[in-house]
C-alpha atoms as a PDB file:
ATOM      1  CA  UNK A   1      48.291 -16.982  24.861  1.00  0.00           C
ATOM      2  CA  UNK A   2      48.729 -18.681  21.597  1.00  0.00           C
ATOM      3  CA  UNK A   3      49.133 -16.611  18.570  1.00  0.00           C
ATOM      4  CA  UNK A   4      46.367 -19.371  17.264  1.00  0.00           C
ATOM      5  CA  UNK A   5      44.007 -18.403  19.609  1.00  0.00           C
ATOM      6  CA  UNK A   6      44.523 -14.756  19.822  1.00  0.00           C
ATOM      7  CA  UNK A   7      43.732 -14.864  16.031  1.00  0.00           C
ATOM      8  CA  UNK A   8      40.357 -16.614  16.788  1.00  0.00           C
ATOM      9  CA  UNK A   9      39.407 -14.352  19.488  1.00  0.00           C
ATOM     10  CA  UNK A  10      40.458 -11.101  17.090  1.00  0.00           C
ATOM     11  CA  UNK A  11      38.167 -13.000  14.069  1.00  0.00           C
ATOM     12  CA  UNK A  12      35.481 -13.615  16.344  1.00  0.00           C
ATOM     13  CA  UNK A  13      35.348  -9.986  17.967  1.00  0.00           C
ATOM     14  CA  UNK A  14      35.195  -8.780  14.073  1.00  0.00           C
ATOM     15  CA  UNK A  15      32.432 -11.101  13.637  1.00  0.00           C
ATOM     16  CA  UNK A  16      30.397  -9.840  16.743  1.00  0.00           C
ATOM     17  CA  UNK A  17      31.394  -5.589  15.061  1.00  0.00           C
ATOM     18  CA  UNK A  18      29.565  -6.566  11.949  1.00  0.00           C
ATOM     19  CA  UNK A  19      27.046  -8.823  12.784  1.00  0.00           C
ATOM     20  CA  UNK A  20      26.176  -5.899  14.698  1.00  0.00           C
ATOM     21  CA  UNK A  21      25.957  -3.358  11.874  1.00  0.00           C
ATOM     22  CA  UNK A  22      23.981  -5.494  10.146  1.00  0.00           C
ATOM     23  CA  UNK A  23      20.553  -4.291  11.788  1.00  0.00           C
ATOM     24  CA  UNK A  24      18.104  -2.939   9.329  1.00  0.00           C
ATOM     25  CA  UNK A  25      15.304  -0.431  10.398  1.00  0.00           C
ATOM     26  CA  UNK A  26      12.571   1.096   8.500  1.00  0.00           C
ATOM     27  CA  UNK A  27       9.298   2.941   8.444  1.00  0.00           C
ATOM     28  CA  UNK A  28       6.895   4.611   7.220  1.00  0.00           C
ATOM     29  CA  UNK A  29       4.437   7.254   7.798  1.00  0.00           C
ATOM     30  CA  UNK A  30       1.472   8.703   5.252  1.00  0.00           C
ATOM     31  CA  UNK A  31      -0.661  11.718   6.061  1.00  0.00           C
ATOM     32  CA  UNK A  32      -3.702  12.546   4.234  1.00  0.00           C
ATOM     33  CA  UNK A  33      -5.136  16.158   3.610  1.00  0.00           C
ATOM     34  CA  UNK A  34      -7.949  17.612   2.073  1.00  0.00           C
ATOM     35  CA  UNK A  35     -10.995  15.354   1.104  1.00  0.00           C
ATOM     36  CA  UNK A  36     -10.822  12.167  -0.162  1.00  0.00           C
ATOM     37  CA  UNK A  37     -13.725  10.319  -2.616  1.00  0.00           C
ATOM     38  CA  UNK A  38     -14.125   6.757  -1.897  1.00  0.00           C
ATOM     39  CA  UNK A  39     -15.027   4.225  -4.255  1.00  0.00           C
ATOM     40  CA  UNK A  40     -17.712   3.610  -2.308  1.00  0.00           C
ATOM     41  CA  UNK A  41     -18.940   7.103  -2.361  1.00  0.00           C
ATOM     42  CA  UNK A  42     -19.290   7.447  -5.742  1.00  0.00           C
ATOM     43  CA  UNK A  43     -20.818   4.147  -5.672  1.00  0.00           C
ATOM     44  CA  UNK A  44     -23.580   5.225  -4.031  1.00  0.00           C
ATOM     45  CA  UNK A  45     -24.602   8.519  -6.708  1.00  0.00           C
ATOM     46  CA  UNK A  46     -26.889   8.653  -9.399  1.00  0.00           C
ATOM     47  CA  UNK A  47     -26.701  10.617 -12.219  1.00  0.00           C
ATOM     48  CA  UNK A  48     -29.590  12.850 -12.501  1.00  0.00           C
ATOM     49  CA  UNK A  49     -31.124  11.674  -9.010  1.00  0.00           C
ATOM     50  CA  UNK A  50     -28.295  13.033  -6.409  1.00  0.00           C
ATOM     51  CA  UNK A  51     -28.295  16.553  -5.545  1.00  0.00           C
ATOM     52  CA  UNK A  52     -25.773  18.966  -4.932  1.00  0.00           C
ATOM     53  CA  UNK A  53     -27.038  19.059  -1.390  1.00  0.00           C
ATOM     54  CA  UNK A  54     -26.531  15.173  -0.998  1.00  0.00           C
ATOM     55  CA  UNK A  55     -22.593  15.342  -2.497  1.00  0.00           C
ATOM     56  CA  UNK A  56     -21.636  18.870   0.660  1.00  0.00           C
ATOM     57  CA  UNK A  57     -23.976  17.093   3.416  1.00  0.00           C
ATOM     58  CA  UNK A  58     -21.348  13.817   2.661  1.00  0.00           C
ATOM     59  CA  UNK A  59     -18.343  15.198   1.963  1.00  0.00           C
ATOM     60  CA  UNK A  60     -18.394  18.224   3.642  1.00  0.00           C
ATOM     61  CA  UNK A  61     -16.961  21.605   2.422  1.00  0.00           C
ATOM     62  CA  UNK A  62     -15.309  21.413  -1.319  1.00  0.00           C
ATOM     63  CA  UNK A  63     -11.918  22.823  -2.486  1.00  0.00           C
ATOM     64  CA  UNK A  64     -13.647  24.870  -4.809  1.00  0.00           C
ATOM     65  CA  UNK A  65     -16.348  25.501  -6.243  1.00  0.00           C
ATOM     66  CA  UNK A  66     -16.994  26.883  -9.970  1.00  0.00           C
ATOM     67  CA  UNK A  67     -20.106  28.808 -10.947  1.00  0.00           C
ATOM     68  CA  UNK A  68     -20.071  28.277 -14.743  1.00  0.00           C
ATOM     69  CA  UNK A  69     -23.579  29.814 -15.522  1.00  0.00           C
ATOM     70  CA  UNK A  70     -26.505  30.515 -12.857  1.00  0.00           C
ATOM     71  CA  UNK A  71     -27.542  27.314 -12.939  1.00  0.00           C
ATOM     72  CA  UNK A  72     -24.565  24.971 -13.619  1.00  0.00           C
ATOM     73  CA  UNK A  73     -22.104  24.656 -10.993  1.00  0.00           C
ATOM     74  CA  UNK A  74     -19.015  22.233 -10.077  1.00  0.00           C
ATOM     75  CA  UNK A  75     -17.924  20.790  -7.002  1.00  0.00           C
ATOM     76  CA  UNK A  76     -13.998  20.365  -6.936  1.00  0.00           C
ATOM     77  CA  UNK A  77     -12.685  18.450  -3.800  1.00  0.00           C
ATOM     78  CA  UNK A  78      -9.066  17.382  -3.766  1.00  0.00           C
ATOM     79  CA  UNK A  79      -7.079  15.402  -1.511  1.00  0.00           C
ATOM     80  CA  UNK A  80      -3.428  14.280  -1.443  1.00  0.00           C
ATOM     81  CA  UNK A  81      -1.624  11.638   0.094  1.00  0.00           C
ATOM     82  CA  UNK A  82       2.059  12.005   1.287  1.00  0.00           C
ATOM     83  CA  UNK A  83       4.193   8.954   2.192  1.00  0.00           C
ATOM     84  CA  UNK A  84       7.502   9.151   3.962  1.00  0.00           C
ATOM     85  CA  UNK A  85       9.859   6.506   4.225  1.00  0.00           C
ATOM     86  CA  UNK A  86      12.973   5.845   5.872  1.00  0.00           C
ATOM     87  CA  UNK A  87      15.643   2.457   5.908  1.00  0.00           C
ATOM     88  CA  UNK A  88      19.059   2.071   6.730  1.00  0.00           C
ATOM     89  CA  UNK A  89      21.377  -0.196   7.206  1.00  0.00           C
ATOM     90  CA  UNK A  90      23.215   0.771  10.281  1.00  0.00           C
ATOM     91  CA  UNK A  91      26.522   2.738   9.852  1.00  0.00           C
ATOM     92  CA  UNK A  92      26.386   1.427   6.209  1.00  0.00           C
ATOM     93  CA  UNK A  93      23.619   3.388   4.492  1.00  0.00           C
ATOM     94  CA  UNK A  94      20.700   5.577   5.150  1.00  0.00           C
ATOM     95  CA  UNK A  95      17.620   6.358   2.655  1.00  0.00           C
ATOM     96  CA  UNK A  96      14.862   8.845   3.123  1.00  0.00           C
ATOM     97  CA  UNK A  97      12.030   8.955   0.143  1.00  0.00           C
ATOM     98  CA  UNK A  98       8.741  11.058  -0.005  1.00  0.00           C
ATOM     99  CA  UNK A  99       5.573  10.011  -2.840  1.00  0.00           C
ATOM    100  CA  UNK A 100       2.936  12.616  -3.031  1.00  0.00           C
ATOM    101  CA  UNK A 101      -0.525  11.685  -5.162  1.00  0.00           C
ATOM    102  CA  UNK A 102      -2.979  13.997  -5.687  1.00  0.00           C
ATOM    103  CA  UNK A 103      -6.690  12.768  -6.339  1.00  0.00           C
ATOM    104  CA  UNK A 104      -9.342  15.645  -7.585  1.00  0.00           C
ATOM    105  CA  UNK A 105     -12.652  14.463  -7.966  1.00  0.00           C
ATOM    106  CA  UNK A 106     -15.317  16.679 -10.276  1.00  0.00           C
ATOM    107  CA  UNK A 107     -19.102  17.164  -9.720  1.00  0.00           C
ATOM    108  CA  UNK A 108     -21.146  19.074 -12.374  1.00  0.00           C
ATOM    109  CA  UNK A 109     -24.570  20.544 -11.527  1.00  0.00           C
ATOM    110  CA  UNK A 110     -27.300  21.607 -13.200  1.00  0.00           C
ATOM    111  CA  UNK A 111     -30.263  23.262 -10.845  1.00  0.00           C
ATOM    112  CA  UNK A 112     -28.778  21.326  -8.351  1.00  0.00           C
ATOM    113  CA  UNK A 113     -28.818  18.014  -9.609  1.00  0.00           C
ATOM    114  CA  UNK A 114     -25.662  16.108 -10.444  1.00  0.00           C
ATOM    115  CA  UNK A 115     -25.294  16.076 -14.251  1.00  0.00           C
ATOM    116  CA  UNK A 116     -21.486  14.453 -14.391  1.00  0.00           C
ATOM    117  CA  UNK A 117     -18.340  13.581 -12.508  1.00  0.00           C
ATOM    118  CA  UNK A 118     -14.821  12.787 -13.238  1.00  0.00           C
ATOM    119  CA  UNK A 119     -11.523  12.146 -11.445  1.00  0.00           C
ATOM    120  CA  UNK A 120      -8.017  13.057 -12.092  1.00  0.00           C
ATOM    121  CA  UNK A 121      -4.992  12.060 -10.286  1.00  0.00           C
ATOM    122  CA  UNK A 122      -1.313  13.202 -10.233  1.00  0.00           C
END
């Protein structure tokens, strides 16, 4: 064999290696806990028309809930969101991030009747 061709068949067996290693994978993965207030949720209550019966029958069980006097209450429900992703670049580099929001939505209650709300998120 030719020292020519021997150095073409090395060059091109490099080439297969690290076309090889050149594969890139990723994912991704979120999980959601707690309760979660859509848009369209809060679309749908009125201000001193939904009661506090309404808000639990919907979304269930809060996080908390605050008795500020005996007849004005508030609703906390809180949810977070937690993304984890992985990509690499095979036997070059690997990466592994995590996000976490938090979303608390407030309802305020007056003899049962929804007086005010807010949202906060981390």
């Amino acid at each position: 064999m030719s020292r020519k061709l021997a150095s073409i068949i090395v060059l091109l067996s490099l080439l297969a290696f690290v076309s090889g290693c050149a594969v890139i994978s990723s994912h991704s993965n979120t999980r959601i806990t707690g309760t979660p207030v859509s848009d369209e949720t809060l679309d749908r209550i009125e201000l001193g028309v939904t009661s506090q019966e309404w808000i639990m029958a919907t979304l269930g069980q809060p996080t908390r809930i605050e008795t500020v006097d005996e007849s004005t209450g508030i609703l906390k429900y809180t949810s977070k969101r937690i993304t984890h992703s992985d990509a690499g670049l095979l036997f070059i580099f690997d990466t592994s991030s995590k996000s976490e929001e938090t979303s608390t939505v407030y309802f305020e209650f007056i003899d049962g009747v929804l007086q005010r709300y807010w949202q906060d998120s981390e």
